[in-house]
C-alpha atoms as a PDB file:
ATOM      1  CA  UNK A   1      14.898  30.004  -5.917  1.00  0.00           C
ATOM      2  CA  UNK A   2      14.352  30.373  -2.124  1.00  0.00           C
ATOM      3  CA  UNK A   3      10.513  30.343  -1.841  1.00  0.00           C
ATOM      4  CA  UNK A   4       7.916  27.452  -2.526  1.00  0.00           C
ATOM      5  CA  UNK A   5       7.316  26.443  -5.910  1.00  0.00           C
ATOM      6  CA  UNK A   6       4.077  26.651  -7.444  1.00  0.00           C
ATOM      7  CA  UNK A   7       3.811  24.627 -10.465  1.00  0.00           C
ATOM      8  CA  UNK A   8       0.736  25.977 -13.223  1.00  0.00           C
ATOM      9  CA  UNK A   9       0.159  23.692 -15.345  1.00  0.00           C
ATOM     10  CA  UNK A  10      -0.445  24.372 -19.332  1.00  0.00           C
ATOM     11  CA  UNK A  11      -2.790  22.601 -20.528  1.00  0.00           C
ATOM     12  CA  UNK A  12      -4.543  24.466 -23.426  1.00  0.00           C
ATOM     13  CA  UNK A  13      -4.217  22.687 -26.624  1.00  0.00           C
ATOM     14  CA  UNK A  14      -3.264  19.795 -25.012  1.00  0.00           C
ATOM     15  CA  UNK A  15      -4.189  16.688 -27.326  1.00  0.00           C
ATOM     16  CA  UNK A  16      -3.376  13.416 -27.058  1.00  0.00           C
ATOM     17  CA  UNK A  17      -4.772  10.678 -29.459  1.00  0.00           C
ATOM     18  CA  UNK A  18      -8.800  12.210 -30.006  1.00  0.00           C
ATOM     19  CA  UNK A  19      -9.091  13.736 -26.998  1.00  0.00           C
ATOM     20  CA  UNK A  20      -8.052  17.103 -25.855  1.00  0.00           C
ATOM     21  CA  UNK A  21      -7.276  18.064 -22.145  1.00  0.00           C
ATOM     22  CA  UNK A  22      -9.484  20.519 -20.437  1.00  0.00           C
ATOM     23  CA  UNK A  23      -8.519  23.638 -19.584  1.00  0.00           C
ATOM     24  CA  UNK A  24      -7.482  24.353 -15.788  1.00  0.00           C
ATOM     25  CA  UNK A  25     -10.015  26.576 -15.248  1.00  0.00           C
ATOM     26  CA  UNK A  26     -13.013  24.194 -16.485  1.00  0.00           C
ATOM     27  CA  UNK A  27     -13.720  21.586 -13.596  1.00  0.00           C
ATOM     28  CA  UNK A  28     -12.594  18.183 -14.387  1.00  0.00           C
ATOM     29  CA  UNK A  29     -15.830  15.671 -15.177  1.00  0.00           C
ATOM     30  CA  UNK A  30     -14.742  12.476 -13.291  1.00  0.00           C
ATOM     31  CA  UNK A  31     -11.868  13.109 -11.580  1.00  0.00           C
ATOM     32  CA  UNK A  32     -10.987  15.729  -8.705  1.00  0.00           C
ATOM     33  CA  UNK A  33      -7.101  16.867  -8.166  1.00  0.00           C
ATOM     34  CA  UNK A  34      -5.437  14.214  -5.830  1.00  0.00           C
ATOM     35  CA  UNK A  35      -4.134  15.646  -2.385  1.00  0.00           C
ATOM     36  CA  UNK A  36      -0.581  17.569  -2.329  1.00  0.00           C
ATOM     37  CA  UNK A  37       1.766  14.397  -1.585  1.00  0.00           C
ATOM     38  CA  UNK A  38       3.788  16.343   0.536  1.00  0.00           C
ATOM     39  CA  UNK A  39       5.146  19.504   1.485  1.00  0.00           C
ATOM     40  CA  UNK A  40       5.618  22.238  -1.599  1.00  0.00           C
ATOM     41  CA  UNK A  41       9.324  21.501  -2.915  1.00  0.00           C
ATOM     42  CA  UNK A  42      11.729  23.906  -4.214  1.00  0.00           C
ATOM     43  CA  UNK A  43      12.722  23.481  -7.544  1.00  0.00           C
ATOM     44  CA  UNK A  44      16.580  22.757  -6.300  1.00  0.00           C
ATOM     45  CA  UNK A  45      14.928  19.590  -4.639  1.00  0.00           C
ATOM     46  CA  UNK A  46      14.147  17.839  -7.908  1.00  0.00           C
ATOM     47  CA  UNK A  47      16.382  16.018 -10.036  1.00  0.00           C
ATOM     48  CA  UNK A  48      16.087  14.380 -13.544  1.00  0.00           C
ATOM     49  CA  UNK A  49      15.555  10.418 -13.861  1.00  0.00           C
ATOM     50  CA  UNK A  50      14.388   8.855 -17.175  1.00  0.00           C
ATOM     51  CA  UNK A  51      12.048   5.603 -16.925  1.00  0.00           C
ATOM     52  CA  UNK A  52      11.370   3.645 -19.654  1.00  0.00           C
ATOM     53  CA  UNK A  53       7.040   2.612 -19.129  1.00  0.00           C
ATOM     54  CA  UNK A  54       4.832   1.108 -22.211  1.00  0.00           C
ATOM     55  CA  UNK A  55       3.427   4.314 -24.363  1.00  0.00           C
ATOM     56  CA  UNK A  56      -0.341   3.464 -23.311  1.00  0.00           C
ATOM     57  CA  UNK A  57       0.692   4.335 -19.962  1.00  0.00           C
ATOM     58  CA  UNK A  58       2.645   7.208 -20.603  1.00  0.00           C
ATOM     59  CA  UNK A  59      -0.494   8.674 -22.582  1.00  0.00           C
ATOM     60  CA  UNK A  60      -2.921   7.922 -19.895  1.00  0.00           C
ATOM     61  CA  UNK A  61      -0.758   9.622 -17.012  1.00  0.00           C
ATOM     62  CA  UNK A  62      -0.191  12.992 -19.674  1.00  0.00           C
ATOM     63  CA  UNK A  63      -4.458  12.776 -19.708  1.00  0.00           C
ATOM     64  CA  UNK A  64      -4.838  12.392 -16.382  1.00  0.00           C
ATOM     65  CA  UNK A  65      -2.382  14.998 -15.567  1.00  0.00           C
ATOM     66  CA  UNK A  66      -3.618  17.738 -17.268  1.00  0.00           C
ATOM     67  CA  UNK A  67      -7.329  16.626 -16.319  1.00  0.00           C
ATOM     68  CA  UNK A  68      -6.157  16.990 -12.543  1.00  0.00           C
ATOM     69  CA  UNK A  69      -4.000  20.209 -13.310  1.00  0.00           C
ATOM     70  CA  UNK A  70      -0.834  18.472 -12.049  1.00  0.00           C
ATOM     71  CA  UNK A  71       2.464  18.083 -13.919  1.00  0.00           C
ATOM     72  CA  UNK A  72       3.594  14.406 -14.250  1.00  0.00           C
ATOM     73  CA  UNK A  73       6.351  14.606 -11.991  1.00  0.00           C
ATOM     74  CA  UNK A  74       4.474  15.281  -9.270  1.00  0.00           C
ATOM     75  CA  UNK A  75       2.216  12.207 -10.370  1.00  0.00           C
ATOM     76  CA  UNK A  76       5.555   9.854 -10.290  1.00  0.00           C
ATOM     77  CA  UNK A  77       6.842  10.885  -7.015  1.00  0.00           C
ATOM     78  CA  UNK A  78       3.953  10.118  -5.632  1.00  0.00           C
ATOM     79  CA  UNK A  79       3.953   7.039  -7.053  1.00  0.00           C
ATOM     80  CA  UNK A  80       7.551   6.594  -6.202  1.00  0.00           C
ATOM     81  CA  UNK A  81       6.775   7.051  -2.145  1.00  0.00           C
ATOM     82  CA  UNK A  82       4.055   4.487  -2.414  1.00  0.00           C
ATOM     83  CA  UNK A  83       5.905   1.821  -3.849  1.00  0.00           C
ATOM     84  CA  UNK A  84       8.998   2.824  -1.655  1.00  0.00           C
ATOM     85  CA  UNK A  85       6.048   2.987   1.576  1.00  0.00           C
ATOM     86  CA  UNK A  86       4.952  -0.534   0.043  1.00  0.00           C
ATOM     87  CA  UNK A  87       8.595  -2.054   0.023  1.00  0.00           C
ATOM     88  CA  UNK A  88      10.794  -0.884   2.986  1.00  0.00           C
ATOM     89  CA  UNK A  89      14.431  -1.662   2.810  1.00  0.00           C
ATOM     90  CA  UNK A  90      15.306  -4.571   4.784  1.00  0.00           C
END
């Protein structure tokens, strides 16, 4: 793949505990999509790395995800450059 990638999320039918994720096209209540962290990546530019986090968080960040229309990678690599901003090597 040589062009951008544009991730779409799918979100319909999404449920998680009692709640269900909105649809992409119905505007989010709370919450408004987060800035791009960065230029568009190619899908060659990602690989796989497994994390092990406590399930309460893993639920809330698969919510908030599909609230904001993002897929949870993009979510942790975000998170990943803040906490690499936060701690530079020394």
């Amino acid at each position: 793949m040589d062009g951008p990638l544009h991730l779409v999320p799918a979100v319909e039918g999404l449920r998680v505990g009692d709640q269900t994720a909105q649809s992409a096209a119905e505007p989010a209540t709370s919450a408004q999509p987060a800035p791009a962290a960065g230029p568009v990546a190619r899908e060659s530019d990602w690989v796989q790395m497994g994390a092990y986090v406590p399930k309460k968080i893993k639920q809330a960040l698969k919510v908030r995800c599909a609230r904001l229309g993002i897929e949870m990678r993009q979510a942790c690599a975000e998170a990943y450059r803040a906490w690499l901003e936060k701690n530079p090597a020394p």
